[in-house]
C-alpha atoms as a PDB file:
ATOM      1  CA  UNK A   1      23.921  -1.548 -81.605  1.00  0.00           C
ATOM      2  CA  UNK A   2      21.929   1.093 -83.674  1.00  0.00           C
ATOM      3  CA  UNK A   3      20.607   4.084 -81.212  1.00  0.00           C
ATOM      4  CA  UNK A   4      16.907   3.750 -80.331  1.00  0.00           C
ATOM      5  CA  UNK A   5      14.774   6.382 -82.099  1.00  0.00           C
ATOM      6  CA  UNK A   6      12.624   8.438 -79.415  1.00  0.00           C
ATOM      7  CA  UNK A   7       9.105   9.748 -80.787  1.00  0.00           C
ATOM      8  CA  UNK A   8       7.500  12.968 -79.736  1.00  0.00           C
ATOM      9  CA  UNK A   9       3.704  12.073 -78.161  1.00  0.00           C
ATOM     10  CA  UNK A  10       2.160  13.670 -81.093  1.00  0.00           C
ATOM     11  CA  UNK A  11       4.313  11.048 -83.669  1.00  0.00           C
ATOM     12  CA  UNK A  12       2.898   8.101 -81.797  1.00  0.00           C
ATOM     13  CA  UNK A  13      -1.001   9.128 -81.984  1.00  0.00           C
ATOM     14  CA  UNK A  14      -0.094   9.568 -85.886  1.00  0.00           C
ATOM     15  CA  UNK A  15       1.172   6.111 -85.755  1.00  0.00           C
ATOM     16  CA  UNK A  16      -1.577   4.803 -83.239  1.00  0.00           C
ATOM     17  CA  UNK A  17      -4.611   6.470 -85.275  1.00  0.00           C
ATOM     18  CA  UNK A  18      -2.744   4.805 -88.902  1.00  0.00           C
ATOM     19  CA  UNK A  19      -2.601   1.524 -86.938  1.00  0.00           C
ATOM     20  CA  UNK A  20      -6.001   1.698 -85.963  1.00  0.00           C
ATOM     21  CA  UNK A  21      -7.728   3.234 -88.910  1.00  0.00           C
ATOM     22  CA  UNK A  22      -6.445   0.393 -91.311  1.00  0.00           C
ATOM     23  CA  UNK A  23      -3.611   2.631 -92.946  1.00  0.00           C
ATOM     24  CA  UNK A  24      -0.829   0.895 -91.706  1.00  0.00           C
ATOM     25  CA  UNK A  25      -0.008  -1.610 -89.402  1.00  0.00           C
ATOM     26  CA  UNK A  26       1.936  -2.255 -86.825  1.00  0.00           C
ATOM     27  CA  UNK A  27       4.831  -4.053 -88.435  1.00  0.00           C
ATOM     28  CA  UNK A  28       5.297  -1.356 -91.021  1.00  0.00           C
ATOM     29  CA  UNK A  29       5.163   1.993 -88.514  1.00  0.00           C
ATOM     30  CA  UNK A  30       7.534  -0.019 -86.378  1.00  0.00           C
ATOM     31  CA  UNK A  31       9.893  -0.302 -89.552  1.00  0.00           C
ATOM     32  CA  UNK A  32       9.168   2.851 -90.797  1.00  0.00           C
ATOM     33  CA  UNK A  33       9.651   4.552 -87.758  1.00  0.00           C
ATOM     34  CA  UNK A  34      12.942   2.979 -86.807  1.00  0.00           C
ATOM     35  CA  UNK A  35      10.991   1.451 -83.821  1.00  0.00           C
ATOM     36  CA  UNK A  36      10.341  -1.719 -81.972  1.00  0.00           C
ATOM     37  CA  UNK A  37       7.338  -3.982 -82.434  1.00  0.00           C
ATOM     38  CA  UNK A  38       6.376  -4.391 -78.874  1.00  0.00           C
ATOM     39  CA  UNK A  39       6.679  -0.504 -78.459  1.00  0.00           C
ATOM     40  CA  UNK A  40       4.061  -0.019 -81.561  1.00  0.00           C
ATOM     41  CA  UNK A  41       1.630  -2.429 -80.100  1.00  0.00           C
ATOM     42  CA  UNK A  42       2.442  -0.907 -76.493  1.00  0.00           C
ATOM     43  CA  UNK A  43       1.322   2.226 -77.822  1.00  0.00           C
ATOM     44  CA  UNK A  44      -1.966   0.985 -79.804  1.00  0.00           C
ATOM     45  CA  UNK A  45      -2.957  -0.877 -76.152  1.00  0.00           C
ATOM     46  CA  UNK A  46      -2.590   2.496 -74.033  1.00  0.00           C
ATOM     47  CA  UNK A  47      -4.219   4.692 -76.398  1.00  0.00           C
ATOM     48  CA  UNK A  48      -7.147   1.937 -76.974  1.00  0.00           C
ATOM     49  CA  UNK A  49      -7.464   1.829 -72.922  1.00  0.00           C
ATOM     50  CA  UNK A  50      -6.669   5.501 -72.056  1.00  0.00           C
ATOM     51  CA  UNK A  51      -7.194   7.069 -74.935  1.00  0.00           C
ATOM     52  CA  UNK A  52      -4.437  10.183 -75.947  1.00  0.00           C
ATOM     53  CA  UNK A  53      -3.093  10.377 -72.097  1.00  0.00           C
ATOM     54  CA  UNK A  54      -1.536   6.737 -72.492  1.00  0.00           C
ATOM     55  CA  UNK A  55       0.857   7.814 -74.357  1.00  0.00           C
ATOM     56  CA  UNK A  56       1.944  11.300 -73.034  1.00  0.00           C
ATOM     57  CA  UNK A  57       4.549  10.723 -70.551  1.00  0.00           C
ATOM     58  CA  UNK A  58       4.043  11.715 -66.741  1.00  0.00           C
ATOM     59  CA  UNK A  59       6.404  12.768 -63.794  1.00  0.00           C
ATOM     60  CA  UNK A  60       5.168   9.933 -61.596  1.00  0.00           C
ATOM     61  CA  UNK A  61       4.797   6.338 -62.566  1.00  0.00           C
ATOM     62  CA  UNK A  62       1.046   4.965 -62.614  1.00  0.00           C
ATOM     63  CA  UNK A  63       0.290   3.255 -59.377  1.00  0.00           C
ATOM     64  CA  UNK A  64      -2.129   0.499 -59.236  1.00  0.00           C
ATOM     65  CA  UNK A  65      -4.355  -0.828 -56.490  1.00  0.00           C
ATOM     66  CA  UNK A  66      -3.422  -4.069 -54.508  1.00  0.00           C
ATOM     67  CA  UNK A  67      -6.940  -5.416 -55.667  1.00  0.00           C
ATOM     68  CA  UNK A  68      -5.819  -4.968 -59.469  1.00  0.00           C
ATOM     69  CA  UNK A  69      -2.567  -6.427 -58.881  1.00  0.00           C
ATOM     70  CA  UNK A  70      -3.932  -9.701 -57.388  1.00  0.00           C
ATOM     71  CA  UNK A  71      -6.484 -10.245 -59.808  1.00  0.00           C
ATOM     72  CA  UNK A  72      -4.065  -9.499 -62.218  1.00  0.00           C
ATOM     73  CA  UNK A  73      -1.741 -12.200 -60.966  1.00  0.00           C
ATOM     74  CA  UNK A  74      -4.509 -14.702 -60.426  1.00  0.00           C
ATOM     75  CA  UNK A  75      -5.832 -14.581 -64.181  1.00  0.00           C
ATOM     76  CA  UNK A  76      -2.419 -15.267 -65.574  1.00  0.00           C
ATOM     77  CA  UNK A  77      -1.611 -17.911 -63.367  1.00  0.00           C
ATOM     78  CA  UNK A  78      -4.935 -19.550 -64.540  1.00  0.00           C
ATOM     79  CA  UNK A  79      -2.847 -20.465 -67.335  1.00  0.00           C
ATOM     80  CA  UNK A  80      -5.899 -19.000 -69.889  1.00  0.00           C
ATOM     81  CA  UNK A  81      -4.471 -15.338 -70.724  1.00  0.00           C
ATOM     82  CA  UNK A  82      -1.514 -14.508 -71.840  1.00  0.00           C
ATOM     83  CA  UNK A  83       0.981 -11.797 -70.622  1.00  0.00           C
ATOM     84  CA  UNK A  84      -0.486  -9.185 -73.070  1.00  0.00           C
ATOM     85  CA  UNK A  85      -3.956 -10.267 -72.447  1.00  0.00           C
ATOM     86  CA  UNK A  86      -3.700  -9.506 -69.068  1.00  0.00           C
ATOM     87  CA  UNK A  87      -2.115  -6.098 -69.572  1.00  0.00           C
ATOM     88  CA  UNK A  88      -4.958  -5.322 -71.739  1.00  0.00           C
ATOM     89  CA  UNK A  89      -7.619  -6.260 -69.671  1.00  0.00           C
ATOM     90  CA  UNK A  90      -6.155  -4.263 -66.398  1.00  0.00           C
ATOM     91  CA  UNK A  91      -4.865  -1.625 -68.400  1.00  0.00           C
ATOM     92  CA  UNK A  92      -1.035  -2.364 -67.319  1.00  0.00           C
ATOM     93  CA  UNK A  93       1.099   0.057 -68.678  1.00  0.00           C
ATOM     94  CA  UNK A  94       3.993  -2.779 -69.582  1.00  0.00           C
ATOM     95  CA  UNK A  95       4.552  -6.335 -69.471  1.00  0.00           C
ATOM     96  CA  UNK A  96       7.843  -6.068 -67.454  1.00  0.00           C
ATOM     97  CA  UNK A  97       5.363  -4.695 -64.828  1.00  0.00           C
ATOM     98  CA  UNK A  98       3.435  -7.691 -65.041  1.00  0.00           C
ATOM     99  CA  UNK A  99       5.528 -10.014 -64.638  1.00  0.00           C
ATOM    100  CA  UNK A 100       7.554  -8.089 -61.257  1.00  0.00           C
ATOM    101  CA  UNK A 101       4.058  -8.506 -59.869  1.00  0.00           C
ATOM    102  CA  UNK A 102       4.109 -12.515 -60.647  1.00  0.00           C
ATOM    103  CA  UNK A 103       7.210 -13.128 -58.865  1.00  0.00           C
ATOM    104  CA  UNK A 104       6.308 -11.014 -56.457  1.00  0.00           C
ATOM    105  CA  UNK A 105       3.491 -12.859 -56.085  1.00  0.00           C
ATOM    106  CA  UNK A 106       4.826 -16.105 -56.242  1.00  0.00           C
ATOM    107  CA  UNK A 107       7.755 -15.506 -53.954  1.00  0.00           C
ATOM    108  CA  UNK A 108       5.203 -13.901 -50.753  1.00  0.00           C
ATOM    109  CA  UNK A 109       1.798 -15.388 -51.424  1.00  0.00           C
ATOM    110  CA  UNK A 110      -0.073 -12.462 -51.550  1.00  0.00           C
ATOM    111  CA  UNK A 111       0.547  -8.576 -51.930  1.00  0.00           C
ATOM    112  CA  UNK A 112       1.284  -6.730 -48.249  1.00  0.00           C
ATOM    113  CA  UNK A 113       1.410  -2.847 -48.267  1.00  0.00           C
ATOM    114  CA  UNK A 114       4.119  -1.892 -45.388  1.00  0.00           C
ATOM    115  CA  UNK A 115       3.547  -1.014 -42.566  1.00  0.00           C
ATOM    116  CA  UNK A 116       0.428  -2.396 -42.347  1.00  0.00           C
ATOM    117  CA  UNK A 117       1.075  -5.516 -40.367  1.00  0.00           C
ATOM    118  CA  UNK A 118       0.269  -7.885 -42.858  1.00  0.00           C
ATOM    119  CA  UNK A 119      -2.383  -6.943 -43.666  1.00  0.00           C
ATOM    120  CA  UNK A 120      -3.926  -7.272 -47.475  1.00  0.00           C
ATOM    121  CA  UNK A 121      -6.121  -4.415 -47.397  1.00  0.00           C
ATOM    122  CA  UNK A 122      -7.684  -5.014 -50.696  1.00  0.00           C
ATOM    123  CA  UNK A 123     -10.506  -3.624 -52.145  1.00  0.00           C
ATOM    124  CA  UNK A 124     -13.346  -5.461 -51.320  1.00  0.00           C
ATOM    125  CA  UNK A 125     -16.869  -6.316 -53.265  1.00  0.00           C
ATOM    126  CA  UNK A 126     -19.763  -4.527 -51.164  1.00  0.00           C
ATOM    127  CA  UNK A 127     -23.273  -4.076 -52.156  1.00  0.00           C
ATOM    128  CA  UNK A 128     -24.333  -1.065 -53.924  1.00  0.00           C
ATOM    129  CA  UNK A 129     -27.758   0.506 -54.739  1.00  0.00           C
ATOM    130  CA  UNK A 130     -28.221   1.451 -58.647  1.00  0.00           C
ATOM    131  CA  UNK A 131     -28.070   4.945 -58.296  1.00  0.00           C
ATOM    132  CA  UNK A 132     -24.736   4.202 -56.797  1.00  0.00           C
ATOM    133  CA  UNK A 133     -23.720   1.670 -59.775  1.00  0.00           C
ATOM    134  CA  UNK A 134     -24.808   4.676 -62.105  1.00  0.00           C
ATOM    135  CA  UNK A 135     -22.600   7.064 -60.351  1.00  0.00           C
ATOM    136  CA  UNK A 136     -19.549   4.557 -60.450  1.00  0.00           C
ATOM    137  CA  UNK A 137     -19.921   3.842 -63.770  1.00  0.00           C
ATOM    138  CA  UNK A 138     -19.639   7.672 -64.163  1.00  0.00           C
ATOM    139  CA  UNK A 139     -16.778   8.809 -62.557  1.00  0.00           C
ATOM    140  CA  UNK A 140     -15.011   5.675 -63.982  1.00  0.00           C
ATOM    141  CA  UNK A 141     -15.730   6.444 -67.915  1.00  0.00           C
ATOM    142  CA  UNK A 142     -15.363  10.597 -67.260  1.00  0.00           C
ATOM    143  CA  UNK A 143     -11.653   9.706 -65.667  1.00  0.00           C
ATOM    144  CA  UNK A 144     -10.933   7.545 -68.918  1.00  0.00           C
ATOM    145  CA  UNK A 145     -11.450   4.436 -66.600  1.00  0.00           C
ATOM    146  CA  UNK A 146      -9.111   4.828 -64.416  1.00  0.00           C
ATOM    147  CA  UNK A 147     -10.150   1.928 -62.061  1.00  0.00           C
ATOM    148  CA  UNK A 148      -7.775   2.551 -59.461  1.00  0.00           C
ATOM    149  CA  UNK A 149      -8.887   5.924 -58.636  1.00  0.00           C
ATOM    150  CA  UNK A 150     -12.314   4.907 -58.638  1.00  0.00           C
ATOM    151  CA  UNK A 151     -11.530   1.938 -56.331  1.00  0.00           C
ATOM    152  CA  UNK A 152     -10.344   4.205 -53.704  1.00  0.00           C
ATOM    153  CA  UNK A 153     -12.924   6.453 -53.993  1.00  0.00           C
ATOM    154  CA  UNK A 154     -16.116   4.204 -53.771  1.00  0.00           C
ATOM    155  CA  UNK A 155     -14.785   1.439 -52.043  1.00  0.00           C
ATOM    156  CA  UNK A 156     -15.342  -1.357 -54.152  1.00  0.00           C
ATOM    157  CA  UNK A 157     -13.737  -4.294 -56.074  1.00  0.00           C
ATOM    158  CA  UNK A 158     -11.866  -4.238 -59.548  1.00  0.00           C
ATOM    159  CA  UNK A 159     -13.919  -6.737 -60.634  1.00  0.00           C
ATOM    160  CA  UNK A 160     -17.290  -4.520 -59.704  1.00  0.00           C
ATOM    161  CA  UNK A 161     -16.553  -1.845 -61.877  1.00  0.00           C
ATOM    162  CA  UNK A 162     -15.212  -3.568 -64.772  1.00  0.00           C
ATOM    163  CA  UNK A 163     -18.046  -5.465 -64.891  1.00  0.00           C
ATOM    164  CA  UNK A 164     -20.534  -2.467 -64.675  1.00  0.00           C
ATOM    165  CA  UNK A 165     -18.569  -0.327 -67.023  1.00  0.00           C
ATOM    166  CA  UNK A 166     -18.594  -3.438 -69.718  1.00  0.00           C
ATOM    167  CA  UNK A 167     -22.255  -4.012 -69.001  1.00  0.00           C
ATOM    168  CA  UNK A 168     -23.631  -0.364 -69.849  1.00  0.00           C
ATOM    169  CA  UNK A 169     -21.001  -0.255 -72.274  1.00  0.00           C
ATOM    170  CA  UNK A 170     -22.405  -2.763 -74.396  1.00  0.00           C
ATOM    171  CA  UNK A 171     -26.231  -3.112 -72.766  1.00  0.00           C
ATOM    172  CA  UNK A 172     -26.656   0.344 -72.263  1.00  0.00           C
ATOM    173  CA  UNK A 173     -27.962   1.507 -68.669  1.00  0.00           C
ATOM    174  CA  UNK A 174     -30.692  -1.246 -67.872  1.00  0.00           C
ATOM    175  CA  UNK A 175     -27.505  -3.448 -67.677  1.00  0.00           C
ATOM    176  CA  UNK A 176     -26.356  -1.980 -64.710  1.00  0.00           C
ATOM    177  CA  UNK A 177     -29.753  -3.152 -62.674  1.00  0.00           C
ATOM    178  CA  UNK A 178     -29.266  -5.974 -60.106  1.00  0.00           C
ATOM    179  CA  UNK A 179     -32.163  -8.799 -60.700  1.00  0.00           C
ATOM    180  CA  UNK A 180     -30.552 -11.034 -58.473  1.00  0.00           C
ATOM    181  CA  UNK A 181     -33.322 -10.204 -55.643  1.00  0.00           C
ATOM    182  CA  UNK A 182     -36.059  -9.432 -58.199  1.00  0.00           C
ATOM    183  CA  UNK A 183     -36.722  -6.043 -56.374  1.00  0.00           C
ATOM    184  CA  UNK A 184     -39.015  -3.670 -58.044  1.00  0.00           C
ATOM    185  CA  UNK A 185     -36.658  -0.646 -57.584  1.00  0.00           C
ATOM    186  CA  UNK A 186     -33.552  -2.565 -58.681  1.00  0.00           C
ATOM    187  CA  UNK A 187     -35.057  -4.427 -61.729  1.00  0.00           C
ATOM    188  CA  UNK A 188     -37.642  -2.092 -63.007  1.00  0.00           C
ATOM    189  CA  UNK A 189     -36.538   1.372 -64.226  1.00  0.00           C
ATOM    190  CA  UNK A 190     -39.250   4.272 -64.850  1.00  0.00           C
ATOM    191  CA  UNK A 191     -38.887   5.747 -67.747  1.00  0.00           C
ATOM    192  CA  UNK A 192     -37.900   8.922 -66.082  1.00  0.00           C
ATOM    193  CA  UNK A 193     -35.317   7.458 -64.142  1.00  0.00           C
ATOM    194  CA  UNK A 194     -34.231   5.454 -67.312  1.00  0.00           C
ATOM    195  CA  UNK A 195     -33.863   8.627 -69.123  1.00  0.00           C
ATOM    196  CA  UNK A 196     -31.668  10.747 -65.564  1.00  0.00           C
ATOM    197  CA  UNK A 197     -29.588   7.691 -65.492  1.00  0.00           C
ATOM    198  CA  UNK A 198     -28.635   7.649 -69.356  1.00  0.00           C
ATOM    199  CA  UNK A 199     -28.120  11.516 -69.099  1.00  0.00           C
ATOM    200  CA  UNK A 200     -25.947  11.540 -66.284  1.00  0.00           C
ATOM    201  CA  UNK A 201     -23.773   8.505 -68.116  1.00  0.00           C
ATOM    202  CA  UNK A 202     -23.930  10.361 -71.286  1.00  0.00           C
ATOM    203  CA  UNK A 203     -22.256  13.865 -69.425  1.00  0.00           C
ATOM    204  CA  UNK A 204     -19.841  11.666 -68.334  1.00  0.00           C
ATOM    205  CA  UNK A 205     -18.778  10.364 -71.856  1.00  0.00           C
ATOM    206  CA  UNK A 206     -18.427  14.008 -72.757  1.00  0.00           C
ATOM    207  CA  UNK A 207     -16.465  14.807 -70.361  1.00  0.00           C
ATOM    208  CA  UNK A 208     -14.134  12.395 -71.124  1.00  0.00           C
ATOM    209  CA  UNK A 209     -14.168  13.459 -74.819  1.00  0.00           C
ATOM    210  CA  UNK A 210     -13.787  17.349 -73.827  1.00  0.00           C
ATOM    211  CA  UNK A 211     -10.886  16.396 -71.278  1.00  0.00           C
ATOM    212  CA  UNK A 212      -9.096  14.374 -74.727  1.00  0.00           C
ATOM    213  CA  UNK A 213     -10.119  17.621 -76.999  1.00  0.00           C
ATOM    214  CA  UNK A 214      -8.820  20.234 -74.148  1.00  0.00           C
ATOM    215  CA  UNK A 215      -5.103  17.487 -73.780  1.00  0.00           C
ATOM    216  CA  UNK A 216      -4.891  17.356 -77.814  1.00  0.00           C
ATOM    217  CA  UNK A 217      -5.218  21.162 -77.769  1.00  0.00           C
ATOM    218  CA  UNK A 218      -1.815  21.407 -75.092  1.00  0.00           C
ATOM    219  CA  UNK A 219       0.266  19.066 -76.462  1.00  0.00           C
ATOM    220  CA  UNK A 220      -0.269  20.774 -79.874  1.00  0.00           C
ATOM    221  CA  UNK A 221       0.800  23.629 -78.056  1.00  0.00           C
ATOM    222  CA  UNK A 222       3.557  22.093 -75.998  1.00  0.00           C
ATOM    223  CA  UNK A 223       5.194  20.974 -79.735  1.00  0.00           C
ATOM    224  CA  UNK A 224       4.852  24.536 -81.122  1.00  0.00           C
ATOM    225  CA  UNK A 225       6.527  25.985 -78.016  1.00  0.00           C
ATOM    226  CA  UNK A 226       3.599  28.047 -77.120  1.00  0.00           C
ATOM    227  CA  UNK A 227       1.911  27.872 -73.943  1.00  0.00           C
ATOM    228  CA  UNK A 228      -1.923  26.613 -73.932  1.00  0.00           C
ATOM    229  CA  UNK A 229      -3.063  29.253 -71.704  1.00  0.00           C
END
């Protein structure tokens, strides 16, 4: 059985940004390369979720919250997605991950953290104001939406912030008000408040983009042998 060929970080963003800027694709970097298919298209999902991080690897494995992991489950066993549509949508690292959660899942009903006496301890949806959607929406985009951190920090559901984040993402911030109650301060915006709430989203953004410029700028380093400081 021929060896498996093991890429440096900085070879699989050159393969990622060919992928993605039409140059090659998949099936041909994973040839040329001397690499697997599902490892190519691994690598095009992480860095299209994460950005340049997802593929760098780290000491610790990601952890993921309980609330991720159920809704997780519960999608796929809808029967609708598929194991790679899932990973995409919950930004799961690999499908073998996936599918310990299933069986997991399958095999206890639920997802118990120990210790805790049974007790689910998920995440929870909760009402929120839309200063505090802005802020969510945030913290979630400048930490290259990393959900699960921003679960545990605000207290809310998976399905909360994805659904924010995709909603300003695409609507911009007067998606993020909540019309449901037809309140004046929830779905009417001043156009000075418009303006604080679409600055304060836009920092974030460029955070996120000086965070990927300040990581590109190490691992060049890192490859060289020089140290970044």
């Amino acid at each position: 059985m021929p060896q498996k060929t093991i890429l440096t970080a900085e070879e699989k963003i050159k393969i990622v940004e060919g992928c993605l800027s039409g140059e090659d694709t998949m099936e041909g970097s994973a040839k040329k390369y001397g690499v697997g298919f599902d490892s190519v298209r691994r690598w095009v999902r992480l860095y299209q979720s994460r950005g340049i991080e997802g593929l760098i690897p780290t000491a610790t494995p990601r952890k993921y919250a309980i609330e991720t992991k159920k809704s997780a489950v519960e999608d796929y066993l809808t029967g609708k997605y598929s194991l790679l549509d899932i990973c995409k949508k919950y930004d799961i690292t690999q499908h073998s991950m996936l599918q310990k959660w299933i069986i997991w899942y399958n095999s206890h009903g639920d997802f118990k953290r120990p210790n805790s006496g049974g007790e689910s301890r998920m995440a929870k949806g909760r009402k929120t104001t839309l200063n505090e959607r802005i802020e969510i929406v945030g913290h979630c985009i400048a930490n290259n939406k990393y959900y699960d951190k921003t679960i545990e920090k605000y207290n809310v559901s998976y399905s909360q912030i994805y659904g924010w984040v995709r909603k300003y993402e695409q609507n911009g911030v007067d998606a993020l008000t909540d019309k449901r109650g037809k309140c004046k301060d929830e779905s009417e915006m001043s156009e000075v408040e418009k303006l604080k709430a679409q600055l304060k989203l836009k920092e974030s953004e460029n955070l996120r983009l000086q965070m990927k410029n300040e990581l590109l700028k190490k691992l060049a380093a890192l490859e060289r042998g020089i140290d970044a400081n």
